[in-house]
Protein backbone atom coordinates (compact mmCIF):
# COMPACT_ATOMS: atom_id res chain seq x y z
CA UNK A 1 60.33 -16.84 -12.62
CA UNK A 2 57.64 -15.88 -10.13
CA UNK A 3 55.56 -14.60 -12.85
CA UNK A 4 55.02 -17.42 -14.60
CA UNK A 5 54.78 -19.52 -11.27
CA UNK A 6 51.78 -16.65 -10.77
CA UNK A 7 50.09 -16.87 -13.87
CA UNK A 8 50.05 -20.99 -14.02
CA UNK A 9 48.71 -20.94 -10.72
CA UNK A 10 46.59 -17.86 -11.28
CA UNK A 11 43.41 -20.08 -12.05
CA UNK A 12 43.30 -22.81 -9.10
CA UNK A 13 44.46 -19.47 -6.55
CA UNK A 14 41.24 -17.76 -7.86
CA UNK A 15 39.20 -20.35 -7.02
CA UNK A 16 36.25 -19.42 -4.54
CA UNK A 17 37.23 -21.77 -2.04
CA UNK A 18 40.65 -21.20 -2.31
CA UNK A 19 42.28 -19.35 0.86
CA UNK A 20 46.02 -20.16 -0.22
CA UNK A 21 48.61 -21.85 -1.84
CA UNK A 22 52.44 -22.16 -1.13
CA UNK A 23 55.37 -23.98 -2.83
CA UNK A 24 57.65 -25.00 -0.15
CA UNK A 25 61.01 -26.74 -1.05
CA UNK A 26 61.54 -30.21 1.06
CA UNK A 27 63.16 -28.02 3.89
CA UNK A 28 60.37 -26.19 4.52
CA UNK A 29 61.30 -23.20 3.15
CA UNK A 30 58.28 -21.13 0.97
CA UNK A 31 59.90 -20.14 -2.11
CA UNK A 32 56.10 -18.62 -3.46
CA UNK A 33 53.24 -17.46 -1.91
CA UNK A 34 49.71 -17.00 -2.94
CA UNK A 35 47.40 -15.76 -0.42
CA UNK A 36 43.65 -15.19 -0.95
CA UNK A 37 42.60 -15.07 2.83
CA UNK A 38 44.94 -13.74 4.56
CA UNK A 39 43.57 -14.20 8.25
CA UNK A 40 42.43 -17.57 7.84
CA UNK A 41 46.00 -18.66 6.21
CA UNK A 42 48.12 -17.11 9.28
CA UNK A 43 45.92 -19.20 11.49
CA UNK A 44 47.11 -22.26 10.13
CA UNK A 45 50.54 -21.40 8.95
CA UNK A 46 51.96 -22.44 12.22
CA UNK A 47 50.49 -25.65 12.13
CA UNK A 48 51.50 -25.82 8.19
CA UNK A 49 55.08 -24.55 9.36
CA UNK A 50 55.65 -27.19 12.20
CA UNK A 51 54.73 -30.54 10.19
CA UNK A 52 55.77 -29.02 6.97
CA UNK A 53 59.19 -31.16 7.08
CA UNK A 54 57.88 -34.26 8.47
CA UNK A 55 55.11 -34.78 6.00
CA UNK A 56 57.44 -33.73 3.14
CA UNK A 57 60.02 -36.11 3.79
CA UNK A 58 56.74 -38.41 4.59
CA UNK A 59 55.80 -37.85 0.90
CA UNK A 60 59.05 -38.14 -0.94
CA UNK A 61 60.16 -41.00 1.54
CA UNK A 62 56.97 -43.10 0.54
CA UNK A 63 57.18 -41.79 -2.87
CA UNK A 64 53.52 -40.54 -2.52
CA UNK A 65 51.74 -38.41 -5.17
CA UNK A 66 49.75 -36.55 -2.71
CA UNK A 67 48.85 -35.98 0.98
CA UNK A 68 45.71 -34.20 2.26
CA UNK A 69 45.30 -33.32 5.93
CA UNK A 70 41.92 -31.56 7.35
CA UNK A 71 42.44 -28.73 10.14
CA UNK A 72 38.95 -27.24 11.38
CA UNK A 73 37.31 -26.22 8.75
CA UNK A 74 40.25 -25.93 6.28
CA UNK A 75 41.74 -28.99 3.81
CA UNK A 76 45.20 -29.05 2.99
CA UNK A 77 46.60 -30.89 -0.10
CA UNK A 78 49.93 -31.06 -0.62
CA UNK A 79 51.23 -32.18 -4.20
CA UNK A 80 55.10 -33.26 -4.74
CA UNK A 81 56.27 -30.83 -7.84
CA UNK A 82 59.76 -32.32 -8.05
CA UNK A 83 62.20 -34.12 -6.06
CA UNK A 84 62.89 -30.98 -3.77
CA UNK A 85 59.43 -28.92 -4.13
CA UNK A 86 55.55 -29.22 -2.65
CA UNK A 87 52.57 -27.61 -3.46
CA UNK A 88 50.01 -26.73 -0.75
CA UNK A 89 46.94 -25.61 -1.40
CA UNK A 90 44.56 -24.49 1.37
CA UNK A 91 41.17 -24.84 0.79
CA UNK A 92 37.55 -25.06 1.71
CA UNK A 93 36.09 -28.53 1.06
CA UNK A 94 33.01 -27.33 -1.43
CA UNK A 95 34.32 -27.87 -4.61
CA UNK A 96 37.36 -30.97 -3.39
CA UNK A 97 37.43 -32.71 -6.64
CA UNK A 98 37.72 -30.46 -9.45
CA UNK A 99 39.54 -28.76 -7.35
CA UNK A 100 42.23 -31.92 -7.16
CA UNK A 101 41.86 -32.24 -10.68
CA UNK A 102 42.41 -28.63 -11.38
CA UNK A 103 45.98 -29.12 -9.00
CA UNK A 104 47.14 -31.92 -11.18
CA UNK A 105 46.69 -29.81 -13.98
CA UNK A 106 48.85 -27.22 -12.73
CA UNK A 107 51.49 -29.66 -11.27
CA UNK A 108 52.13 -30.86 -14.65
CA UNK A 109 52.80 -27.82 -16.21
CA UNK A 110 55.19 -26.70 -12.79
CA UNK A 111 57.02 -29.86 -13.23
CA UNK A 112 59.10 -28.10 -16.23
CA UNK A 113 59.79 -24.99 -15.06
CA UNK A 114 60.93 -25.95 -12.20
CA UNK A 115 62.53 -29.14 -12.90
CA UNK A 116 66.12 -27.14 -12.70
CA UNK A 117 64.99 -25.10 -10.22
CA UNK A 118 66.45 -25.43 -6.45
């Protein structure tokens, strides 16, 4: 399963301003990891890790299709896969629209694979 989570996310995570993304399930628990900067991720993991289940149950509460939230220099968008799973994707803000774009893209073809999952 985590190999084809890796290769339909393999694209967006080698993105140049791409530092990280994580599927989290609404408890806050990462079920996969992507890391491209590892430094700059750990710095705002803890951050990530304490809101994580506020602003999930923020999203599926509202019934929201996304949430982005800007720490220093870093953006974080966080994309509802299914009832019970997030994407986050932390990035640099150069390329913030095809970027978004590129995340829907990938959303849509998680939403299957995963539908069962968790």
């Amino acid at each position: 399963m985590s190999r084809r989570i890796d290769s339909l996310v393999k694209d967006i995570s080698n993105d140049p301003s791409v530092i990280g993304l994580i599927i989290y399930r609404v408890d806050g628990t990462p079920v996969f990891v992507r890391v491209n900067d590892e430094m700059r991720v750990i710095q705002h993991l803890y951050f990530l890790e304490s809101q994580i289940r506020s602003i999930l149950d923020y999203i599926f509460n509202q019934n929201l299709n996304e949430i982005s939230i800007k720490v220093e220099d870093i953006k974080i968008l966080l994309l509802p896969i299914t009832k019970t799973l997030v994407m986050s994707i932390l990035f640099l803000p150069i390329a913030e629209y095809r970027l978004e774009m590129e995340a829907k893209r990938v959303i849509n073809s998680l939403r299957p694979l995963l539908a069962n999952e968790v």
